[in-house]
ModelCIF file with pLDDT and N, C-alpha, C, O atoms, coordinates in Angstrom:
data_MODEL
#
_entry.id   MODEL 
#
_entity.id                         1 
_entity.type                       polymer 
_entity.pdbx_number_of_molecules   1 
#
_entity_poly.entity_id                      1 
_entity_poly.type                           'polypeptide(L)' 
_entity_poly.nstd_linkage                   no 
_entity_poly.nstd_monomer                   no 
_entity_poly.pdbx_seq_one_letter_code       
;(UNK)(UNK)(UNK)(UNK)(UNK)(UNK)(UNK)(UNK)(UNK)(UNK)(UNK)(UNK)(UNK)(UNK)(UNK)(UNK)
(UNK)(UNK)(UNK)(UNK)(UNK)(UNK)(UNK)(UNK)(UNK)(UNK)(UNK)(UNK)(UNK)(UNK)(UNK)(UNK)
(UNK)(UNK)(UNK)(UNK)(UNK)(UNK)(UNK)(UNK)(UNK)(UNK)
;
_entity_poly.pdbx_seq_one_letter_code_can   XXXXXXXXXXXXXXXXXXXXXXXXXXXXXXXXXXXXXXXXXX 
_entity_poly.pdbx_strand_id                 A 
#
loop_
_entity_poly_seq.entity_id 
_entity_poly_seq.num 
_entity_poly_seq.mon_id 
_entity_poly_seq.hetero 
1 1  UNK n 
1 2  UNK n 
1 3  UNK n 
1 4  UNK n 
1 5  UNK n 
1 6  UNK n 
1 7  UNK n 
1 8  UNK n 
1 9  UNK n 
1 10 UNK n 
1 11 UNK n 
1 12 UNK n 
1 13 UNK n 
1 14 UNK n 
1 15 UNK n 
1 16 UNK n 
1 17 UNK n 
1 18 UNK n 
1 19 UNK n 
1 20 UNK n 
1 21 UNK n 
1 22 UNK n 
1 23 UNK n 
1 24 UNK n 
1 25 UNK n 
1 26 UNK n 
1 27 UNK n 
1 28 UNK n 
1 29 UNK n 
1 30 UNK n 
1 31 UNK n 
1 32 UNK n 
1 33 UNK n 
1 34 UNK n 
1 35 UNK n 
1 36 UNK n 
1 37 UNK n 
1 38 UNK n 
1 39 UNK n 
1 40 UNK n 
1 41 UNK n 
1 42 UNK n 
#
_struct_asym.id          A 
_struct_asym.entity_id   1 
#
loop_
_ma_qa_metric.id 
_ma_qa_metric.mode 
_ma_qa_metric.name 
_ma_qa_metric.software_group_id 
_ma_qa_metric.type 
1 global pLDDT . pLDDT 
2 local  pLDDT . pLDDT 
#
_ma_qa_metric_global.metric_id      1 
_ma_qa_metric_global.metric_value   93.71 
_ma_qa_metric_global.model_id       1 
_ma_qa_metric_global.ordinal_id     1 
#
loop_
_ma_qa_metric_local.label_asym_id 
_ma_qa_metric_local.label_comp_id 
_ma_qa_metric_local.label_seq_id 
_ma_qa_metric_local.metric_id 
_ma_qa_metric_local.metric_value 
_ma_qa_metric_local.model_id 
_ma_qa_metric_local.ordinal_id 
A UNK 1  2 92.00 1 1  
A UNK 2  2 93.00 1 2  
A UNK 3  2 94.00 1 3  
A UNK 4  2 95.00 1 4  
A UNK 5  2 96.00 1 5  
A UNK 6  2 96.00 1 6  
A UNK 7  2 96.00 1 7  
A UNK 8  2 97.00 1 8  
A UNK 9  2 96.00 1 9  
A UNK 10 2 96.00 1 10 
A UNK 11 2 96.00 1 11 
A UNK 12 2 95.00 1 12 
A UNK 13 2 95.00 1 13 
A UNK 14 2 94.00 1 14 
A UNK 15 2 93.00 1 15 
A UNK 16 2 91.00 1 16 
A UNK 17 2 88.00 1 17 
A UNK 18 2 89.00 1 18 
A UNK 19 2 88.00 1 19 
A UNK 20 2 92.00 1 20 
A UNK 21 2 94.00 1 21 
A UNK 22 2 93.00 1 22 
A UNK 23 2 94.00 1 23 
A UNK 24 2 95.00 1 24 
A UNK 25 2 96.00 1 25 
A UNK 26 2 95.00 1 26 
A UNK 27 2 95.00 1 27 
A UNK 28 2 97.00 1 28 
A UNK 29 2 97.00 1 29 
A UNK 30 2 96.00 1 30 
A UNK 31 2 96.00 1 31 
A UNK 32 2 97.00 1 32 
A UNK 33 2 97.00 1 33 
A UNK 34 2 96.00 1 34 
A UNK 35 2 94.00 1 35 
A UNK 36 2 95.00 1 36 
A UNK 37 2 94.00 1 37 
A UNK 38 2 92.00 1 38 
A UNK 39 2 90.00 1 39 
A UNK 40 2 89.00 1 40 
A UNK 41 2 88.00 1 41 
A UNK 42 2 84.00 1 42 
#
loop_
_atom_site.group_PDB 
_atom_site.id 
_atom_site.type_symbol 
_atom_site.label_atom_id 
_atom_site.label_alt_id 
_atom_site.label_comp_id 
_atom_site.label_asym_id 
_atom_site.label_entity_id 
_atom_site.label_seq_id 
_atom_site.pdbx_PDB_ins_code 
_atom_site.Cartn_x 
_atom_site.Cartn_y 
_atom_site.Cartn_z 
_atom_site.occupancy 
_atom_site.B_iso_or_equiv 
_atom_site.pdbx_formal_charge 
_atom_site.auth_seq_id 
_atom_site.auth_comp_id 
_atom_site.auth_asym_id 
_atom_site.auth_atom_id 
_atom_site.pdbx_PDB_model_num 
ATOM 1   N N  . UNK A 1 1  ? 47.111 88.573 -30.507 1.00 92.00 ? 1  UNK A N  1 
ATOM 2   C CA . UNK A 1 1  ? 47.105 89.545 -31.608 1.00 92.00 ? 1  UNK A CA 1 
ATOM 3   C C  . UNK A 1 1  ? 47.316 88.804 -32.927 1.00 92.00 ? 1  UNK A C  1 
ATOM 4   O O  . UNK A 1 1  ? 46.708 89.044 -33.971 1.00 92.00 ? 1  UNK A O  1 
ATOM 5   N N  . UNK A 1 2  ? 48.107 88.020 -32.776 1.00 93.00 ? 2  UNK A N  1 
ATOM 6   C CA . UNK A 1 2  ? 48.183 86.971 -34.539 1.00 93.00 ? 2  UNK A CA 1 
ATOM 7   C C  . UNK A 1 2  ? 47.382 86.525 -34.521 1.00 93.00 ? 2  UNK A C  1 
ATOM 8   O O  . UNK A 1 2  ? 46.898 86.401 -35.646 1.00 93.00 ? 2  UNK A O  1 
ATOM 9   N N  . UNK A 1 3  ? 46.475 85.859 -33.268 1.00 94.00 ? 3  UNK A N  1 
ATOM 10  C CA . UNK A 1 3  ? 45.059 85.076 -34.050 1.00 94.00 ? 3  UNK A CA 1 
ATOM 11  C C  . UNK A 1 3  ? 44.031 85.752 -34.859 1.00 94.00 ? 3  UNK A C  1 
ATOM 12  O O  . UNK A 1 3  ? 43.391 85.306 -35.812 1.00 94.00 ? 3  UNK A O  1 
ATOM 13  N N  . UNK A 1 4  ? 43.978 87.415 -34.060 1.00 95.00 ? 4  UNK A N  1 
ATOM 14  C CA . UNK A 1 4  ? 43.269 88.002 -34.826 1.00 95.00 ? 4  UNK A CA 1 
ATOM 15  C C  . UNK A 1 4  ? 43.465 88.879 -36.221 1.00 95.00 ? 4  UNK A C  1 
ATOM 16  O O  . UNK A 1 4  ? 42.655 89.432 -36.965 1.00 95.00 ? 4  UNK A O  1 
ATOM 17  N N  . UNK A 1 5  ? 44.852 88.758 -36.235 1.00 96.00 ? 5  UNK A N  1 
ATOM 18  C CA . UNK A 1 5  ? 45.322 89.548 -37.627 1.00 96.00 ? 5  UNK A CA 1 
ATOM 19  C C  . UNK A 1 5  ? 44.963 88.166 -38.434 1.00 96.00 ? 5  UNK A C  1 
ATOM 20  O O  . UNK A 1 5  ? 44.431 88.450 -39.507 1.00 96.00 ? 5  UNK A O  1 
ATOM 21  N N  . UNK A 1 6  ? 45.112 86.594 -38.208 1.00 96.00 ? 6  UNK A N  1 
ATOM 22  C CA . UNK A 1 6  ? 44.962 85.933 -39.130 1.00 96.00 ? 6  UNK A CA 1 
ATOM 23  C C  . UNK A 1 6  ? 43.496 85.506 -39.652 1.00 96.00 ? 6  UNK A C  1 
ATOM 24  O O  . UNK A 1 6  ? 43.305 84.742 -40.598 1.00 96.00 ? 6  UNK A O  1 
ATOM 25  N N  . UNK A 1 7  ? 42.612 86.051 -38.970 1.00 96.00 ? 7  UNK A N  1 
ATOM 26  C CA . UNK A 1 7  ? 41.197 86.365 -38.936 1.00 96.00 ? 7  UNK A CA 1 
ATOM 27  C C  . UNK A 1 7  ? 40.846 86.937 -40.022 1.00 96.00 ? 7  UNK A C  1 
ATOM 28  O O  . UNK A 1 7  ? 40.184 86.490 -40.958 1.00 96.00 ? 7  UNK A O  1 
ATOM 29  N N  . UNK A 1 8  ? 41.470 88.281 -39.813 1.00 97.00 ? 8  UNK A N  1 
ATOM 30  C CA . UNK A 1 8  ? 41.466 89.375 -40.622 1.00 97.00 ? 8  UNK A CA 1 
ATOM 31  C C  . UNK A 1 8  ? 41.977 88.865 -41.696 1.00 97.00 ? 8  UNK A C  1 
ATOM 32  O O  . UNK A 1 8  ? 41.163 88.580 -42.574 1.00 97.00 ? 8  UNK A O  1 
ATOM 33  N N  . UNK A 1 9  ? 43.293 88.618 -41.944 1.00 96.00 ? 9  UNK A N  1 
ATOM 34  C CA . UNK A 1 9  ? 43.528 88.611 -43.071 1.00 96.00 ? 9  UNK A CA 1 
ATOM 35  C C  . UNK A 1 9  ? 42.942 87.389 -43.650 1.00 96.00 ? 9  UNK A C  1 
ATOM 36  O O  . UNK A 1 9  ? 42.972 87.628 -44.857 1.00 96.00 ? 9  UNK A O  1 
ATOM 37  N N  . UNK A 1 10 ? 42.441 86.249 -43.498 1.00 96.00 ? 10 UNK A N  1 
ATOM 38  C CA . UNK A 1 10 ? 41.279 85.164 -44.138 1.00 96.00 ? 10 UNK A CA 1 
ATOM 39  C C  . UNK A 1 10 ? 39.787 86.085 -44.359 1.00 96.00 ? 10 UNK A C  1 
ATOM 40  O O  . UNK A 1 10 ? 38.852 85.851 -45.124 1.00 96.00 ? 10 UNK A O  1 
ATOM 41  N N  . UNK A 1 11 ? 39.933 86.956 -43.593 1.00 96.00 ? 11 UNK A N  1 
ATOM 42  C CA . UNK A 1 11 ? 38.457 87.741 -43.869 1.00 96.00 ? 11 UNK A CA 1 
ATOM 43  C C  . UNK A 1 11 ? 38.298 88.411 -45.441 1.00 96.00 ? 11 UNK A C  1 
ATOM 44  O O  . UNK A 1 11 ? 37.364 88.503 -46.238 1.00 96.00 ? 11 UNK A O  1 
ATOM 45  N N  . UNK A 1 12 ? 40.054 88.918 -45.433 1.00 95.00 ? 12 UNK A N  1 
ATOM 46  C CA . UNK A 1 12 ? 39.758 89.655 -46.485 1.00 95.00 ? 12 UNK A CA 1 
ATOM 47  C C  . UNK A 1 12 ? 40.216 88.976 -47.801 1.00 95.00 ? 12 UNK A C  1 
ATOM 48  O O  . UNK A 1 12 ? 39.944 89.355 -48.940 1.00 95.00 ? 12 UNK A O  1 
ATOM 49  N N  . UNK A 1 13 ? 40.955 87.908 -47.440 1.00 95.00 ? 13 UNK A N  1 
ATOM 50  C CA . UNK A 1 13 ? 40.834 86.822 -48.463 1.00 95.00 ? 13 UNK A CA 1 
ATOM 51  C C  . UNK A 1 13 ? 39.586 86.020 -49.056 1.00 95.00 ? 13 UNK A C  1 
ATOM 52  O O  . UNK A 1 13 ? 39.464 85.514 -50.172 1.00 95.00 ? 13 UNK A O  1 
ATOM 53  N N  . UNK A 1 14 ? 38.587 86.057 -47.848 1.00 94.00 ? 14 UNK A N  1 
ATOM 54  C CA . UNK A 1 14 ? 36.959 85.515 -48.496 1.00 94.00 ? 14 UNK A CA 1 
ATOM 55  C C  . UNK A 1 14 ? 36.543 86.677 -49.503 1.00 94.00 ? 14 UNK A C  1 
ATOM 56  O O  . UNK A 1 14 ? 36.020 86.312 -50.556 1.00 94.00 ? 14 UNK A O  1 
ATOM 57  N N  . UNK A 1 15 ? 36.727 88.059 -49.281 1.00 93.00 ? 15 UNK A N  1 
ATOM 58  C CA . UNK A 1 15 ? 36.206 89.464 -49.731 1.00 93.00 ? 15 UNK A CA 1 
ATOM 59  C C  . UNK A 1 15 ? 37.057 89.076 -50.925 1.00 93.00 ? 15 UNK A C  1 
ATOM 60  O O  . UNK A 1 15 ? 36.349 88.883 -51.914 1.00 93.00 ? 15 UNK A O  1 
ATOM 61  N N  . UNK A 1 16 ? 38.130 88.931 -51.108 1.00 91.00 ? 16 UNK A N  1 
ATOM 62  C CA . UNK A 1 16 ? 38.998 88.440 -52.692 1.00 91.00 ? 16 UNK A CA 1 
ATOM 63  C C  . UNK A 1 16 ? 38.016 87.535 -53.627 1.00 91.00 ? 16 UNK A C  1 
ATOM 64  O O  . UNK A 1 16 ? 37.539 87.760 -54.739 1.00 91.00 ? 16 UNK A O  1 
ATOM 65  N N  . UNK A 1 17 ? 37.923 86.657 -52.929 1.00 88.00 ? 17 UNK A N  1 
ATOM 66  C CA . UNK A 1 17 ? 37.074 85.668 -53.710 1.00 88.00 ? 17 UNK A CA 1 
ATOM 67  C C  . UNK A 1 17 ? 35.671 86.469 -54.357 1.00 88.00 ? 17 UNK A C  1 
ATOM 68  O O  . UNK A 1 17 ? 35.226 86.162 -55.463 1.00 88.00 ? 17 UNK A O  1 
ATOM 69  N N  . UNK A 1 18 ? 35.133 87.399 -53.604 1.00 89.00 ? 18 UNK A N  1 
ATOM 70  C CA . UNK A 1 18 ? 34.049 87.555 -54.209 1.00 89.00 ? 18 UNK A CA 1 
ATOM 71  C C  . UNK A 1 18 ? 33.326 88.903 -53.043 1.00 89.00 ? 18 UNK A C  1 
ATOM 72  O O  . UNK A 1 18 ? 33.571 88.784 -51.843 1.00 89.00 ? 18 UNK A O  1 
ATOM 73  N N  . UNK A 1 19 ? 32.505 90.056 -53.512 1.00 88.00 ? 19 UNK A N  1 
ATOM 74  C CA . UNK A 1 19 ? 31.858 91.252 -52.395 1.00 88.00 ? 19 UNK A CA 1 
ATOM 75  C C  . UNK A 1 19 ? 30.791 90.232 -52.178 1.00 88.00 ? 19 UNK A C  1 
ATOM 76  O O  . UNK A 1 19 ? 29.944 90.051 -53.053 1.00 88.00 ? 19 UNK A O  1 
ATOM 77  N N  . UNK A 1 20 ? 30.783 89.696 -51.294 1.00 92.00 ? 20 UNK A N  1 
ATOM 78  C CA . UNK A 1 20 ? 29.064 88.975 -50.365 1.00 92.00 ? 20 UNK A CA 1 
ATOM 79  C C  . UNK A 1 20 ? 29.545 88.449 -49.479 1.00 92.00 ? 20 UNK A C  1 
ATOM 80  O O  . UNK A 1 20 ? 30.632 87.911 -49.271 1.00 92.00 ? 20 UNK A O  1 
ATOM 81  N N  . UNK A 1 21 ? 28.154 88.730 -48.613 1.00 94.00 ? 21 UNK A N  1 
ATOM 82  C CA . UNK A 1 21 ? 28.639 88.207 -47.244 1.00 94.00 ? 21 UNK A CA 1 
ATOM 83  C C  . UNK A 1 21 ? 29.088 86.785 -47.247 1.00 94.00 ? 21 UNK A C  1 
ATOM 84  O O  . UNK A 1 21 ? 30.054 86.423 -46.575 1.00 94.00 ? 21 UNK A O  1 
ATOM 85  N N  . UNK A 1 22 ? 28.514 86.116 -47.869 1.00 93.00 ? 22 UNK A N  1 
ATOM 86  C CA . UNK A 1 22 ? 29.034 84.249 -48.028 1.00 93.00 ? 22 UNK A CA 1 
ATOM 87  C C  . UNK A 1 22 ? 29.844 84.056 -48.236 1.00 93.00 ? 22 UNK A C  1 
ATOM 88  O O  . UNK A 1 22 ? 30.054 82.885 -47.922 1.00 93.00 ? 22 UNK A O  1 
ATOM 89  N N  . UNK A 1 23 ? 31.399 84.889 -49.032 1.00 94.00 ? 23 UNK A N  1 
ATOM 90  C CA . UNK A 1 23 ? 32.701 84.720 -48.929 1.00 94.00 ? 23 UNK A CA 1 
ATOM 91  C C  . UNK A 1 23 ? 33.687 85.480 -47.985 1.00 94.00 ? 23 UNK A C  1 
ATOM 92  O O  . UNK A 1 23 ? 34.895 85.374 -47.772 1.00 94.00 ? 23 UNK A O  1 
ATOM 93  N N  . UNK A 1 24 ? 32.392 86.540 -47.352 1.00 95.00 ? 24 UNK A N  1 
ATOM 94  C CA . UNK A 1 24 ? 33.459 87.010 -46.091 1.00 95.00 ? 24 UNK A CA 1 
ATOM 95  C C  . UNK A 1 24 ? 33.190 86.184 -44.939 1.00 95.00 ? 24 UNK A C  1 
ATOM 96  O O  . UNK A 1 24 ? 33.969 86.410 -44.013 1.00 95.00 ? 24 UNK A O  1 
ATOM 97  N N  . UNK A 1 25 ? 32.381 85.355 -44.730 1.00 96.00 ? 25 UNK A N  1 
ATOM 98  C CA . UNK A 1 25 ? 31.877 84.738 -43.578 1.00 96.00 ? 25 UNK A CA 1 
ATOM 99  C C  . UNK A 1 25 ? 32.431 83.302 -43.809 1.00 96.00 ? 25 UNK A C  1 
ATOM 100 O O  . UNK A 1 25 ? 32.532 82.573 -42.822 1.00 96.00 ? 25 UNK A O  1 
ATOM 101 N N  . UNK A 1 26 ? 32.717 82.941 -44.761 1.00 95.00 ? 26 UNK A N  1 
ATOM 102 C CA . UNK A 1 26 ? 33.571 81.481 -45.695 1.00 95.00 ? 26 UNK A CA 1 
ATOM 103 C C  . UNK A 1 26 ? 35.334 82.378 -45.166 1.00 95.00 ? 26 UNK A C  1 
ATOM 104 O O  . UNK A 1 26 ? 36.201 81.546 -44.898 1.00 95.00 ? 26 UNK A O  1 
ATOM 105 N N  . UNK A 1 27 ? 35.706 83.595 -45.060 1.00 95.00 ? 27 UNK A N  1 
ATOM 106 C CA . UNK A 1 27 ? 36.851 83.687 -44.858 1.00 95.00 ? 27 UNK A CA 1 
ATOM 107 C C  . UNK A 1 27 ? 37.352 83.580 -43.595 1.00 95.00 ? 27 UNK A C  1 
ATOM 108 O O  . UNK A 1 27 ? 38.387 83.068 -43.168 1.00 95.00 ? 27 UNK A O  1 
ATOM 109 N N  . UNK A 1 28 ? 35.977 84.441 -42.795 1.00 97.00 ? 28 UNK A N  1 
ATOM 110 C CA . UNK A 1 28 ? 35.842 84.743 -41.246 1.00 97.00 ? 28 UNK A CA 1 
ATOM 111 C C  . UNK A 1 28 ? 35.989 83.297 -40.771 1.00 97.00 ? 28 UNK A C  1 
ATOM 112 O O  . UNK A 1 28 ? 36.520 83.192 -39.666 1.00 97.00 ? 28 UNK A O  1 
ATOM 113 N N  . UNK A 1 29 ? 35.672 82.298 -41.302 1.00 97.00 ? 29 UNK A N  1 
ATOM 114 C CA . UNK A 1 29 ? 35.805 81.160 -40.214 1.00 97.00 ? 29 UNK A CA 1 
ATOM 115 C C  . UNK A 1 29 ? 36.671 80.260 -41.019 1.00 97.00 ? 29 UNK A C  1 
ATOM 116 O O  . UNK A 1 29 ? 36.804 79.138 -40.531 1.00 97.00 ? 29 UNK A O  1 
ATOM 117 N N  . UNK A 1 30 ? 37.216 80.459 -41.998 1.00 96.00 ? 30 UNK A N  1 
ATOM 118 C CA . UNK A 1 30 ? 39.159 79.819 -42.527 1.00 96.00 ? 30 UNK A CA 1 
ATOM 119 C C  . UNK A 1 30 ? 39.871 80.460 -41.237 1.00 96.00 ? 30 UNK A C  1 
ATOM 120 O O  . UNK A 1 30 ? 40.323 79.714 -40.369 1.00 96.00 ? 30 UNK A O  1 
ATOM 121 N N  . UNK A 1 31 ? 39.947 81.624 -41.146 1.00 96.00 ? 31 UNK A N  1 
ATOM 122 C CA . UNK A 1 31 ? 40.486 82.171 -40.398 1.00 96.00 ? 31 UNK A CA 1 
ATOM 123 C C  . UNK A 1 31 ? 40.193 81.929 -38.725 1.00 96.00 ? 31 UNK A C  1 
ATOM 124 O O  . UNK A 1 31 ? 41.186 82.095 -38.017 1.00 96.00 ? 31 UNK A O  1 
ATOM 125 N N  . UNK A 1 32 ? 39.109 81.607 -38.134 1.00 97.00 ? 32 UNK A N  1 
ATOM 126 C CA . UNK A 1 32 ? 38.945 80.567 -36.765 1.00 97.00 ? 32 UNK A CA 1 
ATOM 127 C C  . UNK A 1 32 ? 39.763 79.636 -37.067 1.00 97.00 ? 32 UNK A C  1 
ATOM 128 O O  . UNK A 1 32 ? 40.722 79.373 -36.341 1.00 97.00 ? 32 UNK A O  1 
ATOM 129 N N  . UNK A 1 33 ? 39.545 79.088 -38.023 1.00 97.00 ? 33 UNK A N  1 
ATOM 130 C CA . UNK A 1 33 ? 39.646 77.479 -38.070 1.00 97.00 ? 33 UNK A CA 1 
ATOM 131 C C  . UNK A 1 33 ? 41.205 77.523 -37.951 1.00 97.00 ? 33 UNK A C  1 
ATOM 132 O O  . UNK A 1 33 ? 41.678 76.805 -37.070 1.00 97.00 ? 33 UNK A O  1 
ATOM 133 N N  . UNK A 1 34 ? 41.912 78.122 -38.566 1.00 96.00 ? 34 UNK A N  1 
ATOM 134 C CA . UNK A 1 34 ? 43.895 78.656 -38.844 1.00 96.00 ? 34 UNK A CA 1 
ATOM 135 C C  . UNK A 1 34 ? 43.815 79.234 -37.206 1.00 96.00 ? 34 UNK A C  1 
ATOM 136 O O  . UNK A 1 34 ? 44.166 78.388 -36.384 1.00 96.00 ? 34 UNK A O  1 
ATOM 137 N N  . UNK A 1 35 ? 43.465 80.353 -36.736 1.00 94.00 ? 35 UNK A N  1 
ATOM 138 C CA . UNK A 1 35 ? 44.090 80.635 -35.499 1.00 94.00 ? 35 UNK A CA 1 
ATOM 139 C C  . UNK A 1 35 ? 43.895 79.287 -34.931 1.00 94.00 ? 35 UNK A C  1 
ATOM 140 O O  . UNK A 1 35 ? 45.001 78.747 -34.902 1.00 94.00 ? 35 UNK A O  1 
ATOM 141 N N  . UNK A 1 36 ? 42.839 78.377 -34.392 1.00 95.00 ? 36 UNK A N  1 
ATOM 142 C CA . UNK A 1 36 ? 42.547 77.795 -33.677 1.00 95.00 ? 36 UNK A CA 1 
ATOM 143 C C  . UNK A 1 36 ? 43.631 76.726 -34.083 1.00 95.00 ? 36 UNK A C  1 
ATOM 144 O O  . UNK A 1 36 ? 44.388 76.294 -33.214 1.00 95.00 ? 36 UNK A O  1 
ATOM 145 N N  . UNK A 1 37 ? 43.711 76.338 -35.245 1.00 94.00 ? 37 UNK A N  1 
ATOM 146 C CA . UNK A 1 37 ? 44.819 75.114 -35.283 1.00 94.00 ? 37 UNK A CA 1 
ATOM 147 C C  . UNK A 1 37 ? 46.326 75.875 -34.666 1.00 94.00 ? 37 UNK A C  1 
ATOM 148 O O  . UNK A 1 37 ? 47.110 75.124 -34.087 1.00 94.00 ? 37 UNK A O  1 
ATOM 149 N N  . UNK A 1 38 ? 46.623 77.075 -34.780 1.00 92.00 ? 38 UNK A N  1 
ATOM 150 C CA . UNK A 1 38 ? 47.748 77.537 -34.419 1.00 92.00 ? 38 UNK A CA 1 
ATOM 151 C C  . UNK A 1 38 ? 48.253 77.253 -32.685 1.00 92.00 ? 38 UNK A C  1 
ATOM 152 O O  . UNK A 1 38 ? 49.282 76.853 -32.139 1.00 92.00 ? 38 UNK A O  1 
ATOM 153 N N  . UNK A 1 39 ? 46.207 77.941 -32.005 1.00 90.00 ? 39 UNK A N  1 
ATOM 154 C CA . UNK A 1 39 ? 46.803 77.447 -30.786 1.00 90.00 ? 39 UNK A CA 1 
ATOM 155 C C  . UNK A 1 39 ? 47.000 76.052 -30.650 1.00 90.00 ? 39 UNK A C  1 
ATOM 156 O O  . UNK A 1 39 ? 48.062 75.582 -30.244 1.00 90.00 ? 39 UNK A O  1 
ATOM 157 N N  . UNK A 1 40 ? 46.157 75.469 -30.928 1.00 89.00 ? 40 UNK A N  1 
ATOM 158 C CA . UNK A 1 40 ? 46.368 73.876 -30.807 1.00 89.00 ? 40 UNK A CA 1 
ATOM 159 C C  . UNK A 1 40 ? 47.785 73.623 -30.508 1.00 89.00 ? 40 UNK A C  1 
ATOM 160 O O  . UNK A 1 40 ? 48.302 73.361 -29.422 1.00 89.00 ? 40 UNK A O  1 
ATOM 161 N N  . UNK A 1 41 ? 48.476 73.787 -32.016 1.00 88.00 ? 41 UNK A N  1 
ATOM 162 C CA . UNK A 1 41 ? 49.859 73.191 -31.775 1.00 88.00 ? 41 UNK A CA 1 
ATOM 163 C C  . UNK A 1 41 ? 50.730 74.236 -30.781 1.00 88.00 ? 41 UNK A C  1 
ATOM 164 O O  . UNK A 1 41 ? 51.599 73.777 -30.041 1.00 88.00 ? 41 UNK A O  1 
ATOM 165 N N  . UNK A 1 42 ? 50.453 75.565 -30.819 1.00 84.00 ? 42 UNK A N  1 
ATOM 166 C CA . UNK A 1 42 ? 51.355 75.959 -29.672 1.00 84.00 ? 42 UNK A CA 1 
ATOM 167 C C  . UNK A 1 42 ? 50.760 75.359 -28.130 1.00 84.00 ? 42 UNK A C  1 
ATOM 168 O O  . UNK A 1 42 ? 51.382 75.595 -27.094 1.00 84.00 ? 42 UNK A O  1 
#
């Protein structure tokens, strides 16, 4: 469930930056990239 709230919330941090898909899809995968380092270290 945190990987995907932190998804979300990088999603809607790309949508901050700017309404187009190229900064929600620039957020959508900050947000892979953060869960995925999270599992890593857990």
């Amino acid at each position: 469930v945190k990987f995907f709230i932190i998804v979300f919330v990088m999603t809607v941090a790309g949508l901050w930056h700017g309404a187009s898909w190229t900064f929600l899809i620039w957020g959508f995968i900050h947000g892979l990239y953060l869960g995925l380092t999270h599992l890593i270290i857990k």
